[in-house]
Every structure is written in C-alpha cells, then in structure tokens.
C-alpha atoms as a PDB file:
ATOM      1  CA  UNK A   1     -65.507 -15.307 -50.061  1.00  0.00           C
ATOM      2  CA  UNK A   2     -64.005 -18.559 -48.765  1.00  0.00           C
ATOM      3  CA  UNK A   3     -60.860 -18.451 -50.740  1.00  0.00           C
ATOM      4  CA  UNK A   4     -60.313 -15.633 -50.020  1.00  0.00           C
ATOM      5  CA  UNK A   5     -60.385 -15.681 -45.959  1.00  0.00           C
ATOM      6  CA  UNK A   6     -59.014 -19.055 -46.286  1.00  0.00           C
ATOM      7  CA  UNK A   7     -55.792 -17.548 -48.196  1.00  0.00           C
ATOM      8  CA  UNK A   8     -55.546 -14.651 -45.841  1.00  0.00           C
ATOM      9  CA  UNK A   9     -55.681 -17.421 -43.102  1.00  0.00           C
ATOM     10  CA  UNK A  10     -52.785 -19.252 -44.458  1.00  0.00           C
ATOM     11  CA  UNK A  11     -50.279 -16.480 -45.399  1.00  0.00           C
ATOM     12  CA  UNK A  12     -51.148 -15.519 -41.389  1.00  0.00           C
ATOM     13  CA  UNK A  13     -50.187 -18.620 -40.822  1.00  0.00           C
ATOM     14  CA  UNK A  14     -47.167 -18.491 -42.931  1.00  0.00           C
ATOM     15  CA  UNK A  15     -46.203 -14.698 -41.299  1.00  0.00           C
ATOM     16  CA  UNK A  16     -46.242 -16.215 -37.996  1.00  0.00           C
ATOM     17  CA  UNK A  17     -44.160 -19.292 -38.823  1.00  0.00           C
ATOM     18  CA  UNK A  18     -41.155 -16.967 -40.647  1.00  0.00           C
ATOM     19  CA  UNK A  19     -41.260 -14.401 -37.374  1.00  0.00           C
ATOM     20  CA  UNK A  20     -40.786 -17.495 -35.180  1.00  0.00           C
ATOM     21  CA  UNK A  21     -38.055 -18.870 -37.670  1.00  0.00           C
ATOM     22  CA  UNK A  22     -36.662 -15.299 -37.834  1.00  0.00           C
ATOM     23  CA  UNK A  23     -36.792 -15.097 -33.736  1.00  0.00           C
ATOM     24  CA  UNK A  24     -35.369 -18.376 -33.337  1.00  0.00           C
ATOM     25  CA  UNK A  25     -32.395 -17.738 -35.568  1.00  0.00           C
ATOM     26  CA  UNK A  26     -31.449 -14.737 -34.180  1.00  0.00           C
ATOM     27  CA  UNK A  27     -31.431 -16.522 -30.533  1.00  0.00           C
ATOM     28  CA  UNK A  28     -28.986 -19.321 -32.324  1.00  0.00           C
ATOM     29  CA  UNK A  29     -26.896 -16.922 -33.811  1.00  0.00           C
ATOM     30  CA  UNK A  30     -26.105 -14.649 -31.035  1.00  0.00           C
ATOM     31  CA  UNK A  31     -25.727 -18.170 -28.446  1.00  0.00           C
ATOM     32  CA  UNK A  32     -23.246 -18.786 -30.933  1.00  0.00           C
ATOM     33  CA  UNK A  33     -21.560 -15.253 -31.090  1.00  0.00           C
ATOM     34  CA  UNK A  34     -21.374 -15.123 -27.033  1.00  0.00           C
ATOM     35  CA  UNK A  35     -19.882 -19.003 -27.226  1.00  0.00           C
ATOM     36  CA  UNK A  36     -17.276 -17.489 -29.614  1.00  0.00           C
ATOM     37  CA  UNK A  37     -16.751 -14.533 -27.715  1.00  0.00           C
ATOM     38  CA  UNK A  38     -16.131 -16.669 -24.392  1.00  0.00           C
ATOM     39  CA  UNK A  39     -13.739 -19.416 -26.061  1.00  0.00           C
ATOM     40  CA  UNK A  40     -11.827 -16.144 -27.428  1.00  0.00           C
ATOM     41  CA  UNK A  41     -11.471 -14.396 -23.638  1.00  0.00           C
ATOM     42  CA  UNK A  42     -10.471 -18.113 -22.134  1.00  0.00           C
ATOM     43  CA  UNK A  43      -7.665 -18.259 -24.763  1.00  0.00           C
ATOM     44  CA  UNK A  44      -6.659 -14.987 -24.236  1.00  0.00           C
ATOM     45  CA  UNK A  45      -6.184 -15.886 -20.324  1.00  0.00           C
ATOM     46  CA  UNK A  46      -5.131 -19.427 -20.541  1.00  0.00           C
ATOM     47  CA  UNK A  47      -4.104 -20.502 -24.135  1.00  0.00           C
ATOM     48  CA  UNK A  48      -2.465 -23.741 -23.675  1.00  0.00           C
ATOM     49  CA  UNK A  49      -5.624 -24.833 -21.973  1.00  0.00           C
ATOM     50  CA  UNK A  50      -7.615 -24.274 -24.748  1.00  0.00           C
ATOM     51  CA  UNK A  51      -5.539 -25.955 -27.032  1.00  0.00           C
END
C-alpha cells in the first residue's frame, strides 16, 4: 500500500510540474508573439527607425 500512494504521490507531483511548465510556456510564447506583433506595427509606421 505504500508504493502505491507513494507513486500516485509522485506522478501528482509530476502532473502539476508539466501544467506549470505547460502554463508558463504558453505565457512566453504569446509575450513573444505580442513583442513580434508590436516591432511589426512600429515598422510599419516608422521603418527607418527600426532599422
């Protein structure tokens, strides 16, 4: 009975770990999406600034 609620512990553990991995990529992805997005709109506007 304790191997068994000790590997049910762990792959709770583990679940919780990859949802915060999973969580924090998507916030890094879409900061980098909206930085993108911004740098694209600034050229647009003002392109020799930019480059």
């Amino acid at each position: 009975m304790k191997k068994i609620s000790l590997i049910l512990f762990y792959c709770f553990l583990l679940s919780g770990c990859a949802t915060t991995v999973a969580i924090v990529d998507l916030a890094g992805a879409t900061a980098v999406k909206a930085v993108k997005t911004t740098v694209k709109a600034v050229d647009a506007i003002t392109p020799d600034i930019v480059e």
